[in-house]
C-alpha atoms as a PDB file:
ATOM      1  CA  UNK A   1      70.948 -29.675 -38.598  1.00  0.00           C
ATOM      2  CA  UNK A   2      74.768 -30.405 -38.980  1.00  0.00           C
ATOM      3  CA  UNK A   3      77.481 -28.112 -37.179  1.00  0.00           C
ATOM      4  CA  UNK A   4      78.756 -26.712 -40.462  1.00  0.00           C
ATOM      5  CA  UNK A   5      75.047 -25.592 -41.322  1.00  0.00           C
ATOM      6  CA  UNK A   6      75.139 -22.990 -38.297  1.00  0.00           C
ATOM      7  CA  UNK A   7      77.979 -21.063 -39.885  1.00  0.00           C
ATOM      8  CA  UNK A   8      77.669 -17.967 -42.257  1.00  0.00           C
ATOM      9  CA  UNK A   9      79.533 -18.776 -45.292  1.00  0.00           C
ATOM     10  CA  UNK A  10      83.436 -16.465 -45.503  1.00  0.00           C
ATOM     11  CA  UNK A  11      82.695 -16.348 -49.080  1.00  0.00           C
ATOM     12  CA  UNK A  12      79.096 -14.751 -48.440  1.00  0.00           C
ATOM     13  CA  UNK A  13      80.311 -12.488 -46.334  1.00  0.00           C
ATOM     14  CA  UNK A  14      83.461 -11.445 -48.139  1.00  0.00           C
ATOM     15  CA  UNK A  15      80.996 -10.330 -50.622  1.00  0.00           C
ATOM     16  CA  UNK A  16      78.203  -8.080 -49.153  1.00  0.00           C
ATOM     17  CA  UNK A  17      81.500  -6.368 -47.459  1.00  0.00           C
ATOM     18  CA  UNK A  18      82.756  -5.539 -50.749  1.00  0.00           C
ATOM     19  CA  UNK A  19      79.071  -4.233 -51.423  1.00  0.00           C
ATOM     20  CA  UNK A  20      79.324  -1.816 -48.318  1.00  0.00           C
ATOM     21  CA  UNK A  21      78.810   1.928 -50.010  1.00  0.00           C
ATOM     22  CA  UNK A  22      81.743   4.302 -49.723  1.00  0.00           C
ATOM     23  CA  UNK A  23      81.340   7.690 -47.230  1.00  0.00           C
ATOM     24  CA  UNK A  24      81.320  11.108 -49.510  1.00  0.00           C
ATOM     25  CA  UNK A  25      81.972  13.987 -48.651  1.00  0.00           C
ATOM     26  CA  UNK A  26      78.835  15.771 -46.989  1.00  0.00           C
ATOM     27  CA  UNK A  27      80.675  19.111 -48.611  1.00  0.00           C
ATOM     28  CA  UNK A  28      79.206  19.003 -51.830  1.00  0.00           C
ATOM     29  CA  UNK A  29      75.617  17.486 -50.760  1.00  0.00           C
ATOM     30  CA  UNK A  30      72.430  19.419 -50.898  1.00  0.00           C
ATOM     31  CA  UNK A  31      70.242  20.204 -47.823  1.00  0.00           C
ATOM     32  CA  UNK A  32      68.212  17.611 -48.110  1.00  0.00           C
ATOM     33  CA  UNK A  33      70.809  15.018 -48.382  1.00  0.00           C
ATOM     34  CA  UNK A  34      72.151  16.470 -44.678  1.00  0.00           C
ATOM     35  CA  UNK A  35      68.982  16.603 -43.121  1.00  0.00           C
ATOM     36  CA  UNK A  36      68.215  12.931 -44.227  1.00  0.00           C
ATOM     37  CA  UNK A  37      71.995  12.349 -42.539  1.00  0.00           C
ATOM     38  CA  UNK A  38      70.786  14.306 -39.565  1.00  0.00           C
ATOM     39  CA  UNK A  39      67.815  12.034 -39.444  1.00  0.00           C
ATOM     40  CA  UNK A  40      70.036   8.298 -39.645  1.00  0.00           C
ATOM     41  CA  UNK A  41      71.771  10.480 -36.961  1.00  0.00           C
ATOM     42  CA  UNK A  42      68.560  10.511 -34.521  1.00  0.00           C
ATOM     43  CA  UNK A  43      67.604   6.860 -36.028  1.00  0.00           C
ATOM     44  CA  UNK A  44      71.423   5.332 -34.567  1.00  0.00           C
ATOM     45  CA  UNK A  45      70.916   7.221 -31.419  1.00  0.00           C
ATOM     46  CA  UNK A  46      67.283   5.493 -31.047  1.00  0.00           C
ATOM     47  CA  UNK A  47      68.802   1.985 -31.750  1.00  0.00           C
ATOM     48  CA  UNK A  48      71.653   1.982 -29.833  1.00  0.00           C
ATOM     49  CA  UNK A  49      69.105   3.296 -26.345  1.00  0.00           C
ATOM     50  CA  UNK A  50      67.073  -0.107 -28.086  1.00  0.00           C
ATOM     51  CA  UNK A  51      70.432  -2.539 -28.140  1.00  0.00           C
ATOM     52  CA  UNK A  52      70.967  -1.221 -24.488  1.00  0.00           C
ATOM     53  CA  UNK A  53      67.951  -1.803 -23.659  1.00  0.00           C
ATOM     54  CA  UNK A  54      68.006  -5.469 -25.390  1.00  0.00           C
ATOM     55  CA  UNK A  55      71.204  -5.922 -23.952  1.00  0.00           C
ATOM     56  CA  UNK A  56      70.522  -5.395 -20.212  1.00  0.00           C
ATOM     57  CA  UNK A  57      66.856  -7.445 -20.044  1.00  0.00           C
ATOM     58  CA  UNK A  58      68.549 -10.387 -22.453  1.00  0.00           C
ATOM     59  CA  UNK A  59      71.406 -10.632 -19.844  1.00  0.00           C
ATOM     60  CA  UNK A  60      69.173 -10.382 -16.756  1.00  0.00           C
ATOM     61  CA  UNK A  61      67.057 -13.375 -17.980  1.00  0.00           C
ATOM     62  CA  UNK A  62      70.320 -15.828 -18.657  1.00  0.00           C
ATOM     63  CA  UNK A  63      72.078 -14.801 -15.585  1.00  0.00           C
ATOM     64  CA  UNK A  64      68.943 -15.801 -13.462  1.00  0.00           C
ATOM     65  CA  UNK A  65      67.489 -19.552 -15.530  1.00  0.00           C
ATOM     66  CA  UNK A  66      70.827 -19.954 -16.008  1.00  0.00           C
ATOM     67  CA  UNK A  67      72.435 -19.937 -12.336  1.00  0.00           C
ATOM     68  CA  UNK A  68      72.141 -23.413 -11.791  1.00  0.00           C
ATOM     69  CA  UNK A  69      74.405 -24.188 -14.304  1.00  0.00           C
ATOM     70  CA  UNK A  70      76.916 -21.514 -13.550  1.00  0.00           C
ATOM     71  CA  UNK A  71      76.871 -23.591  -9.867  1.00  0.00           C
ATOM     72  CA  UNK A  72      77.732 -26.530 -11.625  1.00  0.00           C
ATOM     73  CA  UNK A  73      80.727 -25.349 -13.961  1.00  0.00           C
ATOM     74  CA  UNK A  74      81.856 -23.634 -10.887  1.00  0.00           C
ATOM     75  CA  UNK A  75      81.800 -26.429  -9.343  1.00  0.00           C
ATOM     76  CA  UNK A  76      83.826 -28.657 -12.061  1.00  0.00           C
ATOM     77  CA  UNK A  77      86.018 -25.699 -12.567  1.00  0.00           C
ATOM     78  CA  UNK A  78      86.897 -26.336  -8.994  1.00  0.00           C
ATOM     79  CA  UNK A  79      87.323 -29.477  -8.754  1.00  0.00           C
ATOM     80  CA  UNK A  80      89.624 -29.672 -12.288  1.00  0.00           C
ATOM     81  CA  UNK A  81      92.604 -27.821 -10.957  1.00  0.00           C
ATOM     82  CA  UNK A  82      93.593 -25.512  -7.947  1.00  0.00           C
ATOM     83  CA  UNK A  83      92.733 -21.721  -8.979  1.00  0.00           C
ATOM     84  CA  UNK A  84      90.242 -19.613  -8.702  1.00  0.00           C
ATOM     85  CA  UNK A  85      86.713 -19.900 -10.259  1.00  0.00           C
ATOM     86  CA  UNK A  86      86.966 -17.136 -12.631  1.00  0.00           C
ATOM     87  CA  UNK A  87      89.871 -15.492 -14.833  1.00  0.00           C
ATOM     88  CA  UNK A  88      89.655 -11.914 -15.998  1.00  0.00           C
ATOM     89  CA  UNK A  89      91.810 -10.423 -18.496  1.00  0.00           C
ATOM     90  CA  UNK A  90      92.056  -6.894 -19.595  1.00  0.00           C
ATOM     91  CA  UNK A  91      90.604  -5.944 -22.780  1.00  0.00           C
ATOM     92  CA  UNK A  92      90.050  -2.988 -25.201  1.00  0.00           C
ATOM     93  CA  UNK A  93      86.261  -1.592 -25.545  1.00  0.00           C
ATOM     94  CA  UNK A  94      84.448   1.379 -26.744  1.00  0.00           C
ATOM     95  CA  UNK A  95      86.409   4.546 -26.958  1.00  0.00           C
ATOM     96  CA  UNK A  96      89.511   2.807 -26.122  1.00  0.00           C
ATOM     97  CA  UNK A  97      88.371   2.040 -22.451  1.00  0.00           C
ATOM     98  CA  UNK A  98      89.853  -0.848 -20.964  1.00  0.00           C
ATOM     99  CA  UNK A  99      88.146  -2.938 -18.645  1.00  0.00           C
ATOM    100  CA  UNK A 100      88.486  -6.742 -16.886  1.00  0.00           C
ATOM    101  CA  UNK A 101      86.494  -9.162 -19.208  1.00  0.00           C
ATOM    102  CA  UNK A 102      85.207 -12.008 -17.370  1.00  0.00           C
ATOM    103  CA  UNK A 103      85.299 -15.658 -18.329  1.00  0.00           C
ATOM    104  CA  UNK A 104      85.575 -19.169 -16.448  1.00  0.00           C
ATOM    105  CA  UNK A 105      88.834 -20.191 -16.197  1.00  0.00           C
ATOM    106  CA  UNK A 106      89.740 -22.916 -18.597  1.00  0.00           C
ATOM    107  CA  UNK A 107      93.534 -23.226 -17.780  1.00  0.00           C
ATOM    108  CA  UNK A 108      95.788 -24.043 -14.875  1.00  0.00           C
ATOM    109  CA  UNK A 109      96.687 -21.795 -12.471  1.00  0.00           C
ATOM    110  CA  UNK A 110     100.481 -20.792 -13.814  1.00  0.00           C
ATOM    111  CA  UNK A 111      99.106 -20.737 -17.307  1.00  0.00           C
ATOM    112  CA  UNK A 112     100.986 -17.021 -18.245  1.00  0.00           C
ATOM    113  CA  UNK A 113     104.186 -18.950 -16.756  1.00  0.00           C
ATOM    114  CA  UNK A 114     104.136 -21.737 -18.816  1.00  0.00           C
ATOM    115  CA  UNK A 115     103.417 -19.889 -22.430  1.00  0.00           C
ATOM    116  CA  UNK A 116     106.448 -17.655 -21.900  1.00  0.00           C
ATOM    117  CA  UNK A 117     108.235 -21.202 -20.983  1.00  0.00           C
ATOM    118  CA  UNK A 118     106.815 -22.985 -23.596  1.00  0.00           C
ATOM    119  CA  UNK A 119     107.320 -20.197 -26.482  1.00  0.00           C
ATOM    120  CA  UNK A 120     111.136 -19.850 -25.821  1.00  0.00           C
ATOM    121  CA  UNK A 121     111.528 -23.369 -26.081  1.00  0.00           C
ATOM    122  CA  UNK A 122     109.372 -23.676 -29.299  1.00  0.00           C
ATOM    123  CA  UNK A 123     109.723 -20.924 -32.162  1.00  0.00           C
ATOM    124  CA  UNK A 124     107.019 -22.808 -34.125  1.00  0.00           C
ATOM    125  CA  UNK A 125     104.324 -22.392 -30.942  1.00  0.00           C
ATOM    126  CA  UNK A 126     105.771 -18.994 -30.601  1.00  0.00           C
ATOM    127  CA  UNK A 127     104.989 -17.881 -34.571  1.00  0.00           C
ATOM    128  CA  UNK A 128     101.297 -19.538 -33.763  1.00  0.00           C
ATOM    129  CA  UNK A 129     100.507 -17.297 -30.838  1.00  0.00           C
ATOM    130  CA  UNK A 130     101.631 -14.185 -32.295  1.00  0.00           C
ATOM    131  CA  UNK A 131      99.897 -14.584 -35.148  1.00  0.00           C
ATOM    132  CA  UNK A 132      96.345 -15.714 -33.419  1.00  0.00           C
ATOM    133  CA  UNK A 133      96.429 -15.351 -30.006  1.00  0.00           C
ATOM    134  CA  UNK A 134      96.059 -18.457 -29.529  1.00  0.00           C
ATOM    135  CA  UNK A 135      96.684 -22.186 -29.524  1.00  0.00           C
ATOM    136  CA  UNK A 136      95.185 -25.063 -31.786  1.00  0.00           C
ATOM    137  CA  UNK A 137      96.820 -27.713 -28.884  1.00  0.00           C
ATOM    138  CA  UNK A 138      97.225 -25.992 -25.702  1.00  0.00           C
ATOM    139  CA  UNK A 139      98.822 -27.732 -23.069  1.00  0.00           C
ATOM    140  CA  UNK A 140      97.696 -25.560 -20.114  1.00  0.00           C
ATOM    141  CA  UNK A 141      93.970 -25.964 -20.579  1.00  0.00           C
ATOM    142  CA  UNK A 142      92.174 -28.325 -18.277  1.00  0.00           C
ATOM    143  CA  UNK A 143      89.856 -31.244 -19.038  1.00  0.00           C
ATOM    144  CA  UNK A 144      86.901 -29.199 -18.368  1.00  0.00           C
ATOM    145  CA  UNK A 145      88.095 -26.473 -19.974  1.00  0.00           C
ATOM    146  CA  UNK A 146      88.250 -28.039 -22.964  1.00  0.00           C
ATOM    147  CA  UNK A 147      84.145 -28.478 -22.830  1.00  0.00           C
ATOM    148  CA  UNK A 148      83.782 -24.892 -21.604  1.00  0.00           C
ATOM    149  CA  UNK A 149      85.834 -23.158 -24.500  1.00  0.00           C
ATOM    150  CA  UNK A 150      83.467 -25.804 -27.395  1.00  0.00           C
ATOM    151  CA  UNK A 151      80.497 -25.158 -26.347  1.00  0.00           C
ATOM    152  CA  UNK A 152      81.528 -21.259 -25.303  1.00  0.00           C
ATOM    153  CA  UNK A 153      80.064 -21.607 -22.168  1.00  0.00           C
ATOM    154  CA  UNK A 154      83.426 -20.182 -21.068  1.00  0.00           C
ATOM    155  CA  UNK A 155      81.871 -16.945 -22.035  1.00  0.00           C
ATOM    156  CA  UNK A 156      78.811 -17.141 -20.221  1.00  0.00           C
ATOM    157  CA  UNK A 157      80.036 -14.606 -16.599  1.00  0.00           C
ATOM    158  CA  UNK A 158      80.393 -12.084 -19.597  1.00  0.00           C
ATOM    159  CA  UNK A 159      77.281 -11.025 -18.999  1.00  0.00           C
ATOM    160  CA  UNK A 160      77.978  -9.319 -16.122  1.00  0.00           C
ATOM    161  CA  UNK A 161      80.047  -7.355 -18.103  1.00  0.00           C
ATOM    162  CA  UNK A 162      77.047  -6.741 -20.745  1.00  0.00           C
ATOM    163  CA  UNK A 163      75.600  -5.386 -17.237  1.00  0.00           C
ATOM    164  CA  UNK A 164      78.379  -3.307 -16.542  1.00  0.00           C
ATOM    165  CA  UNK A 165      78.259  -1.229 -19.659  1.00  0.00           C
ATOM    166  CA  UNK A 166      81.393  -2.572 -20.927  1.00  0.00           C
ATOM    167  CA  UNK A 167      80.198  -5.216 -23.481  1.00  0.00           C
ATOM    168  CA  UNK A 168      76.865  -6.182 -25.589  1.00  0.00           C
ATOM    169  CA  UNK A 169      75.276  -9.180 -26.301  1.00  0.00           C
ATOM    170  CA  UNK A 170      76.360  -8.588 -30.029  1.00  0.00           C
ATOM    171  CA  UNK A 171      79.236  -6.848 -31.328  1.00  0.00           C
ATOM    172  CA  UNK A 172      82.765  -7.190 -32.629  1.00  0.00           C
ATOM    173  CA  UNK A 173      85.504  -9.434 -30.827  1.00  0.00           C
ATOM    174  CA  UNK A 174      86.324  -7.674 -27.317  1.00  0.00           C
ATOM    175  CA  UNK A 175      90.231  -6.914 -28.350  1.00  0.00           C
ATOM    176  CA  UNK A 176      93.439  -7.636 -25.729  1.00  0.00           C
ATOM    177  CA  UNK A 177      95.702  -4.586 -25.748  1.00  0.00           C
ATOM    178  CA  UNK A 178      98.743  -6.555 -28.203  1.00  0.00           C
ATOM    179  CA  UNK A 179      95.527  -7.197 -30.802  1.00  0.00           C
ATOM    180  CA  UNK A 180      94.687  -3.178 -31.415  1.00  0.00           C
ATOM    181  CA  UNK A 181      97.850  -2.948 -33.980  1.00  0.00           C
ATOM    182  CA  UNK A 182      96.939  -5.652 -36.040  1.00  0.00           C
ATOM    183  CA  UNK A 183      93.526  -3.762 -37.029  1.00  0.00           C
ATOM    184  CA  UNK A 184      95.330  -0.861 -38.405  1.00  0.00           C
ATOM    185  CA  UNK A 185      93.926   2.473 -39.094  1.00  0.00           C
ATOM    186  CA  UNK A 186      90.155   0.366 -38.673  1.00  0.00           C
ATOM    187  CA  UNK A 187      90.437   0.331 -35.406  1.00  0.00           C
ATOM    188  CA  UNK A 188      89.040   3.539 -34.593  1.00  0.00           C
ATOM    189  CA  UNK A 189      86.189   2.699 -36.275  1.00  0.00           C
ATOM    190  CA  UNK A 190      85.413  -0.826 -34.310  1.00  0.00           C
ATOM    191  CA  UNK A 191      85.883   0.509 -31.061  1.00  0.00           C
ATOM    192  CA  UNK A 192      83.212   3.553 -31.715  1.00  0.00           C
ATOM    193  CA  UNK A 193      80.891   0.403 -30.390  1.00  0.00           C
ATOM    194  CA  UNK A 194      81.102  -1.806 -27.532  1.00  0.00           C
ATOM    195  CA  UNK A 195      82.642  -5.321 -28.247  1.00  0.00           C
ATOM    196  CA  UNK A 196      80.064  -8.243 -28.081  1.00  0.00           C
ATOM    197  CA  UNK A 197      80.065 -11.898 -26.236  1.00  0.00           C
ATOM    198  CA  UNK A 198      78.976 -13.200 -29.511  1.00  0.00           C
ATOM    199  CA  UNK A 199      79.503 -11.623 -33.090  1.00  0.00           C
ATOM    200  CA  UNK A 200      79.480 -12.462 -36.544  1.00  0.00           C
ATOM    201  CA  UNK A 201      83.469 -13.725 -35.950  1.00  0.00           C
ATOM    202  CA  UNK A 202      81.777 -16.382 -33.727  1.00  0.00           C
ATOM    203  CA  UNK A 203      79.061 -17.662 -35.899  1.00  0.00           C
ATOM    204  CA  UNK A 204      81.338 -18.041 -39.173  1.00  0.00           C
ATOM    205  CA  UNK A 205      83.858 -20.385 -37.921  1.00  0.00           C
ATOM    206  CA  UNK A 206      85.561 -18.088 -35.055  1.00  0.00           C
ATOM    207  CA  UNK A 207      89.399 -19.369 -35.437  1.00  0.00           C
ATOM    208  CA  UNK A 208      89.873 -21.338 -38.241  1.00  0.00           C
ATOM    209  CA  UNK A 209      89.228 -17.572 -40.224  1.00  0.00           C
ATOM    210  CA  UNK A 210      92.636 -15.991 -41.435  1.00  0.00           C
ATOM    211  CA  UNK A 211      92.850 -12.481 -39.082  1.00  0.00           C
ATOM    212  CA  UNK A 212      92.314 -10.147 -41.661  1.00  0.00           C
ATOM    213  CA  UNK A 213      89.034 -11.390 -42.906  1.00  0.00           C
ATOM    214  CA  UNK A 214      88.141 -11.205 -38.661  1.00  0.00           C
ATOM    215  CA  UNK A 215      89.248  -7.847 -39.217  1.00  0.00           C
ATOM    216  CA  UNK A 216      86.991  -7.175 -42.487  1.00  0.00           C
ATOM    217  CA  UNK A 217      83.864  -9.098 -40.605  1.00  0.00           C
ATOM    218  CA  UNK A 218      84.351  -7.073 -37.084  1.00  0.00           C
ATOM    219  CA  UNK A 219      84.469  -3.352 -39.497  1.00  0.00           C
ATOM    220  CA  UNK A 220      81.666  -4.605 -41.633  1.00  0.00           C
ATOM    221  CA  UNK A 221      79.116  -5.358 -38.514  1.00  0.00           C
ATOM    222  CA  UNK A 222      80.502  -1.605 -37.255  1.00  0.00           C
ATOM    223  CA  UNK A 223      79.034  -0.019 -40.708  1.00  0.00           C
ATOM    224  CA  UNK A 224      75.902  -2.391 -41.178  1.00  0.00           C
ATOM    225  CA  UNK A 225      74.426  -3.362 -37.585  1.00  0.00           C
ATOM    226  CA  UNK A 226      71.023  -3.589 -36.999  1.00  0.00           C
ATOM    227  CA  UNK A 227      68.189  -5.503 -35.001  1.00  0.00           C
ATOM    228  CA  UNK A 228      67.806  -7.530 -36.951  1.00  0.00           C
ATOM    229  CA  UNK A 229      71.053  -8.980 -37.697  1.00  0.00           C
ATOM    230  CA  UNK A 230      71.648  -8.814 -34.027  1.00  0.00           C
ATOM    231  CA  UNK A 231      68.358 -10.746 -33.588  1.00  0.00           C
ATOM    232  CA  UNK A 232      70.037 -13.748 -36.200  1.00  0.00           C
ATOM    233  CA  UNK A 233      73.467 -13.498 -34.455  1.00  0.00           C
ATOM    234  CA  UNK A 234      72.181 -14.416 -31.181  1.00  0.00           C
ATOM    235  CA  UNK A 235      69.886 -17.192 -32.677  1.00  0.00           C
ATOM    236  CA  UNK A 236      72.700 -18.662 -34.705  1.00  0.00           C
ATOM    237  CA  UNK A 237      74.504 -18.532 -31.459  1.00  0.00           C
ATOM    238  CA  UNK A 238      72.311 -20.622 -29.513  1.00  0.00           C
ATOM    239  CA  UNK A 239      72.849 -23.441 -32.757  1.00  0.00           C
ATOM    240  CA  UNK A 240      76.755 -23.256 -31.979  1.00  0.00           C
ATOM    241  CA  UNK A 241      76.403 -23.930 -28.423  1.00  0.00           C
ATOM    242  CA  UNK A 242      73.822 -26.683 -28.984  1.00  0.00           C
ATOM    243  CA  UNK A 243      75.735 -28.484 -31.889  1.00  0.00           C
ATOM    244  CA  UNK A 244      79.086 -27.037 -30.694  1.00  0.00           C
ATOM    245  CA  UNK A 245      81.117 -29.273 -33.232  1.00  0.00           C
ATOM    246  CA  UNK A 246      83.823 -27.919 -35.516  1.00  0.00           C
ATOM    247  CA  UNK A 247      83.043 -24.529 -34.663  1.00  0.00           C
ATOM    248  CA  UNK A 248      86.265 -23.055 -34.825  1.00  0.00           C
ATOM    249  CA  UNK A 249      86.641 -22.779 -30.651  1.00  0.00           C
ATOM    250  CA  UNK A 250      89.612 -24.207 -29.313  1.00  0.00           C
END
């Protein structure tokens, strides 16, 4: 299997968005029609006590096999640069609540320090952040860091935030506060939902998409989640972490 054969194709999904059928107005529907909305009602309610339910065992079971590793990142975390082991930044979920989303820290200590530094010395680095949120060539990120944000495994103490009731397994990209603005009057929609450690953003090519289409994937898994697409998400996952090459994570 080659890395590119793990991704779901922009095109692909460009088009079953376009395919997603309009609301109407449940005015000038007969009974029937609202009792068979009352019933999806129930259905959404059953599924999302299911994804909780998914979400807490799922979580339970890689936070336990997978200790020993989190012993050894911590410990080449450590070891990299002085700083603690983890990094938490604050981040937008359902219903607008904020809360600290964990990761392992893949920078050096005085990382905030040196953006604001480096961004008034370089407009073009400054334009590239503001538009992403990110860097392509990042200075401040440490050798091991570098592993940890290509394979994702960066991402991995997010679980304990899955635990927490904060974040799924699968959902849309957990926002920072600056981000919300860019997702216009959609963003009341994506946060009716908790955000997810791994989405359908992170399986079709994660940061070499244009931000609008990650808008347009993150509203589309809103309308059109369900097990099973959850179920391929996470399995597709697993293929970007094995064969983590040109994945879009930097």
């Amino acid at each position: 299997m080659t890395a590119n054969s793990q991704f779901i194709p922009i095109k692909a999904l460009l088009a079953l968005m376009r395919r997603e059928p309009r609301s109407a107005d449940l005015g000038n529907r007969s009974p029937v029609l609202v009792k068979k909305r009352h019933g999806s009602l129930t259905h959404s309610l059953e599924g999302d006590l299911t994804k909780r339910g998914f979400d807490v065992v799922f979580s339970l079971l890689v936070l336990i096999f997978l200790s020993p590793l989190y012993l050894i990142l911590a410990f080449l975390i450590a070891i990299s640069s002085p700083g603690p082991i983890f990094y938490v930044q604050q981040r937008v979920g359902k219903n607008y609540k904020r809360f600290g989303c964990l990761k392992f820290r893949t920078m050096v200590r005085n990382a905030d320090e040196m953006l604001e530094s480096m961004m008034a010395q370089s407009p073009q680095m400054r334009e590239e952040f503001e538009k992403d949120f990110k860097l392509r060539e990042d200075p401040r990120i440490t050798w091991i860091g570098k592993f940890l944000r290509l394979t994702s495994l960066d991402e991995f103490p997010q679980f304990w935030n899955v635990l927490m009731g904060d974040m799924s397994v699968v959902g849309p990209r957990p926002l920072v506060p600056e981000e919300l603005c860019k997702y216009g009057n959609r963003i009341d929609k994506v946060l009716t939902i908790r955000p997810g450690i791994t989405g359908l953003w992170q399986v079709s090519g994660r940061n070499d998409i244009p931000y609008p289409q990650r808008v347009q994937i993150d509203v589309y898994y809103v309308n059109c989640r369900n097990w099973l697409m959850d179920l391929w998400i996470v399995i597709k996952t697993i293929g970007v972490v094995i064969f983590p090459h040109d994945n879009g994570a930097y």
